[in-house]
N, C-alpha and C. Protein backbone atom coordinates (compact mmCIF):
# COMPACT_ATOMS: atom_id res chain seq x y z
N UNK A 1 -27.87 42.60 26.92
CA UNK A 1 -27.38 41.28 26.68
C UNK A 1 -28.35 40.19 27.13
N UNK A 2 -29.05 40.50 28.10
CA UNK A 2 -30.16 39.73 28.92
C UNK A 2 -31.34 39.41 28.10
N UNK A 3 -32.00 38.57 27.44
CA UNK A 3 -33.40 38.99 26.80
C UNK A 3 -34.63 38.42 27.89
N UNK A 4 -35.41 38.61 27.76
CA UNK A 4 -36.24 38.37 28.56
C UNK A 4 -37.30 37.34 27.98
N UNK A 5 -37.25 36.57 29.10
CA UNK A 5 -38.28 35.01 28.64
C UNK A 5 -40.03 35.41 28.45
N UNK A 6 -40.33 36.31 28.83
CA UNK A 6 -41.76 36.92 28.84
C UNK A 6 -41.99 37.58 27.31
N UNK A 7 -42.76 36.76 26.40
CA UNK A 7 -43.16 37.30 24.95
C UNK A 7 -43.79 38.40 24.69
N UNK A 8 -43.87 39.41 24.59
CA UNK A 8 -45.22 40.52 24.58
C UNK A 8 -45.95 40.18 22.84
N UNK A 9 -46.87 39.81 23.39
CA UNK A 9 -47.45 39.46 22.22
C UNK A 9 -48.76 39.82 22.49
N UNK A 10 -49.33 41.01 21.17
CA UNK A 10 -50.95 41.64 21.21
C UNK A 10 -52.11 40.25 21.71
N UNK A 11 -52.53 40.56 22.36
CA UNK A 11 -53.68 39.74 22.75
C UNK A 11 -54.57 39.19 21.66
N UNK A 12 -54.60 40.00 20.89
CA UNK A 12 -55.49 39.39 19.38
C UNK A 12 -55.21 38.70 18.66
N UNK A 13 -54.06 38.01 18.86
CA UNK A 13 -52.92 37.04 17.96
C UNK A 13 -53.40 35.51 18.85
N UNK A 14 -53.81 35.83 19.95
CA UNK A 14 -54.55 34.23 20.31
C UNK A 14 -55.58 34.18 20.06
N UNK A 15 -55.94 32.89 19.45
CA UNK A 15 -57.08 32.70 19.11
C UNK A 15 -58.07 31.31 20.04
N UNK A 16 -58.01 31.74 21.31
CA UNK A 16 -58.86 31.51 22.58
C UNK A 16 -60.38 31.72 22.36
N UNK A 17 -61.38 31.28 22.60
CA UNK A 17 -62.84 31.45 22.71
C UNK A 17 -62.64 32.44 23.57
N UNK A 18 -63.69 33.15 23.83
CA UNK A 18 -64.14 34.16 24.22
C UNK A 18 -65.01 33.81 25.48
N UNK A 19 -65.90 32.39 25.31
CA UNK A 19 -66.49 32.01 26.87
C UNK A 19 -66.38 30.31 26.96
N UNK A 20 -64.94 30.07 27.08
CA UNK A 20 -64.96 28.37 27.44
C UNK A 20 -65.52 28.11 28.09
N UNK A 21 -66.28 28.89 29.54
CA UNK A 21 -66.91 28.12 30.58
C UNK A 21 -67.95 28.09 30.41
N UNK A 22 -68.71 28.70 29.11
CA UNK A 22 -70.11 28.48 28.66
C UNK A 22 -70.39 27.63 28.30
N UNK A 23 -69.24 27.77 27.27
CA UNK A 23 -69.64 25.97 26.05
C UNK A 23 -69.39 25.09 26.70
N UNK A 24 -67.90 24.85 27.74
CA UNK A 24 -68.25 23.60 28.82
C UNK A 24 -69.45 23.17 29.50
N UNK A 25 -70.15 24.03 30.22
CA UNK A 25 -71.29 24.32 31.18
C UNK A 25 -72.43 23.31 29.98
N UNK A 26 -72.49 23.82 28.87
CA UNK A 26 -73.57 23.77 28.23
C UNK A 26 -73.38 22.25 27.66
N UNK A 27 -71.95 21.84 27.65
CA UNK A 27 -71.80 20.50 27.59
C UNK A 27 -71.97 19.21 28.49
N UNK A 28 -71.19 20.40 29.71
CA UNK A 28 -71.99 19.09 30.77
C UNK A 28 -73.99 19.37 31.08
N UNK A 29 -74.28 19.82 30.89
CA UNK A 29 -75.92 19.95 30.91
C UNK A 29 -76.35 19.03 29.68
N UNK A 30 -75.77 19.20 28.70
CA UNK A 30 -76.37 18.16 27.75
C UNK A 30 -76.21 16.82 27.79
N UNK A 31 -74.72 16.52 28.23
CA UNK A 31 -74.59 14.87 28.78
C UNK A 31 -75.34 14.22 29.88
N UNK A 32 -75.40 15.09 30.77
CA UNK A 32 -76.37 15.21 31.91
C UNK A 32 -77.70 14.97 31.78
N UNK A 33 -77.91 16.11 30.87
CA UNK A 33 -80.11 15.23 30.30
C UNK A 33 -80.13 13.77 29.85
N UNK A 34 -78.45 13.74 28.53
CA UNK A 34 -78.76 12.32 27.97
C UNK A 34 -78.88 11.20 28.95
N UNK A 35 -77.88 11.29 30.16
CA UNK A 35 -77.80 10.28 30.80
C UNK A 35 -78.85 10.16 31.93
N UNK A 36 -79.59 11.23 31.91
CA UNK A 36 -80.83 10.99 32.43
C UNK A 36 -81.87 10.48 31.65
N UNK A 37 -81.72 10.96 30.56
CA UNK A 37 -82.92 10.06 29.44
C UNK A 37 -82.52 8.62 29.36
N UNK A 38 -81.49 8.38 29.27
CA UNK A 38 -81.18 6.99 28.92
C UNK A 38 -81.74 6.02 30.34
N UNK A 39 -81.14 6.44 31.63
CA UNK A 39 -81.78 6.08 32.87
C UNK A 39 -83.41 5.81 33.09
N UNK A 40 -83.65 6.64 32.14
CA UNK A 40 -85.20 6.76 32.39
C UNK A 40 -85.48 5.17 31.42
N UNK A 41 -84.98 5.41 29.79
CA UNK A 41 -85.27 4.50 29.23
C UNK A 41 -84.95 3.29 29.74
N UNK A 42 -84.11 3.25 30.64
CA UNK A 42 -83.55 1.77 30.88
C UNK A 42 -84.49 1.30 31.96
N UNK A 43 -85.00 2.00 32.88
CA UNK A 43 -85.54 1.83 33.89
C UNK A 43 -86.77 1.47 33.13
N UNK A 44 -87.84 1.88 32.03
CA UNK A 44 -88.85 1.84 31.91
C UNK A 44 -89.06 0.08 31.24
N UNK A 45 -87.89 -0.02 30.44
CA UNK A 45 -87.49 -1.06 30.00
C UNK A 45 -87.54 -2.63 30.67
N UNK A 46 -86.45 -2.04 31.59
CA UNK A 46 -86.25 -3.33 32.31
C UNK A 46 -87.15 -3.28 34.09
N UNK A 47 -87.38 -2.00 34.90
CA UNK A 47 -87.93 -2.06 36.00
C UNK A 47 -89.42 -1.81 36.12
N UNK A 48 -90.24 -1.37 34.74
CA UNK A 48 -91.20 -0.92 34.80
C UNK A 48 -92.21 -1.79 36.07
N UNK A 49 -93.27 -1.30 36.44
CA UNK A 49 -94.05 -1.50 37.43
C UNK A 49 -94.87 -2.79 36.87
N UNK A 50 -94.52 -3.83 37.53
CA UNK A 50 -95.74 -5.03 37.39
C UNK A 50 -96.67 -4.93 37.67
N UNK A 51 -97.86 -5.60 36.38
CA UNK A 51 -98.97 -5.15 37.21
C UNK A 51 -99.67 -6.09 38.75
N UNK A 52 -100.30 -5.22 39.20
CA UNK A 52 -100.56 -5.84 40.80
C UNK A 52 -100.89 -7.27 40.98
N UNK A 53 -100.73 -8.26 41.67
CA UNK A 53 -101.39 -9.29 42.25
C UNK A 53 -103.16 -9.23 42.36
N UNK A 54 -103.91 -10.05 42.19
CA UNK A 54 -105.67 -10.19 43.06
C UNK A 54 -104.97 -10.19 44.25
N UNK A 55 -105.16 -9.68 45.19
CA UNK A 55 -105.51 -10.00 46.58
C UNK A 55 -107.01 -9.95 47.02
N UNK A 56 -108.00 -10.36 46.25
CA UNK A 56 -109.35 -10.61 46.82
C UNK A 56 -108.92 -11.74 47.76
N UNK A 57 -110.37 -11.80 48.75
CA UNK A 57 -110.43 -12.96 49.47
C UNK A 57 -110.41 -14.36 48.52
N UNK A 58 -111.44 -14.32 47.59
CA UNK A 58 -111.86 -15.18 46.62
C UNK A 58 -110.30 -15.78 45.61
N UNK A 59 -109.84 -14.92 45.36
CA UNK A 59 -108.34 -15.10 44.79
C UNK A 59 -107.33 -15.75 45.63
N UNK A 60 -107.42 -15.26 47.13
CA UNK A 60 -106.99 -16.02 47.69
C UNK A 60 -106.56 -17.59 48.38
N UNK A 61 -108.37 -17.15 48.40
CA UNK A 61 -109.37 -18.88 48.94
C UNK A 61 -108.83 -19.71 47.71
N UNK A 62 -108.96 -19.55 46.50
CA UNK A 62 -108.69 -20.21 45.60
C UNK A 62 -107.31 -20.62 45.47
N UNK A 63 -106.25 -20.22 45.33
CA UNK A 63 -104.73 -20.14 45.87
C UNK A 63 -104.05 -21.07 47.28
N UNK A 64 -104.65 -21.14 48.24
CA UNK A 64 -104.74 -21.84 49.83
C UNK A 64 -105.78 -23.22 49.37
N UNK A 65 -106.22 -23.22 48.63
CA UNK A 65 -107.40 -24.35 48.50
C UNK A 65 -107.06 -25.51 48.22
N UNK A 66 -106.68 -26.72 48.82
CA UNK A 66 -106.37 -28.08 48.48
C UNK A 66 -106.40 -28.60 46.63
N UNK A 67 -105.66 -28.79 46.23
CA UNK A 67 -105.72 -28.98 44.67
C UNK A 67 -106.80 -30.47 44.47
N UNK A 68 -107.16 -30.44 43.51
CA UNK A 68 -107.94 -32.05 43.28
C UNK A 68 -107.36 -33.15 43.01
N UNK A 69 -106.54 -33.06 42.51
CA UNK A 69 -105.85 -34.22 42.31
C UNK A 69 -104.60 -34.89 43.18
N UNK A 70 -105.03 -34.62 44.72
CA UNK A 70 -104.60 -34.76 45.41
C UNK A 70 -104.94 -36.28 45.71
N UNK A 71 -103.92 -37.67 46.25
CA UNK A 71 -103.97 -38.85 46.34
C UNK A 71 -104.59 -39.24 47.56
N UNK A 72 -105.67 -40.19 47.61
CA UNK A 72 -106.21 -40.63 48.65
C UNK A 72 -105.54 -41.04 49.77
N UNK A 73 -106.18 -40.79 51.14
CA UNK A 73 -104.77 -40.94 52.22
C UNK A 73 -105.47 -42.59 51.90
N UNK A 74 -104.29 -43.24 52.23
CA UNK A 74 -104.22 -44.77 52.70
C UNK A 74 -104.15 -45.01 54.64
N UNK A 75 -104.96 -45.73 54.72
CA UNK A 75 -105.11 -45.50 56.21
C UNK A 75 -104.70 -47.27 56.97
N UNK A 76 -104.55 -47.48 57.62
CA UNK A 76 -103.20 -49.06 57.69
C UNK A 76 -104.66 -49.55 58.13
């Protein structure tokens, strides 16, 4: 009179992948490169390396050096 809630049903009647944790795995590795490529691109984009300053002395001296068109002092 009882039936029982447990289905017996052949295993071959689901149609389950065979290695979900592969194709997951292999999905997060691929989002993973993209969003490292993209990082890269963005960085090269917008942070790339300026090029350096002169810091010669001469570059300097020139830089620190009173401009010319500087106004005569007025003296009382």
């Amino acid at each position: 009179m009882s039936r029982s809630a447990v289905s017996h049903t052949p295993p071959e009647s689901f149609s389950a992948p065979r290695r979900p944790l592969r194709r997951l795995t292999l999905e997060l590795f691929g989002i993973i490169a993209l969003k490292i490529a993209a990082l890269t691109l963005i960085w090269w984009v917008v942070f790339a390396p300026q090029p350096k300053p002169d810091v010669s002395p001469d570059a300097i001296a020139q830089r620190l050096a009173p401009t010319a068109h500087a106004p005569p002092e007025v003296q009382p």
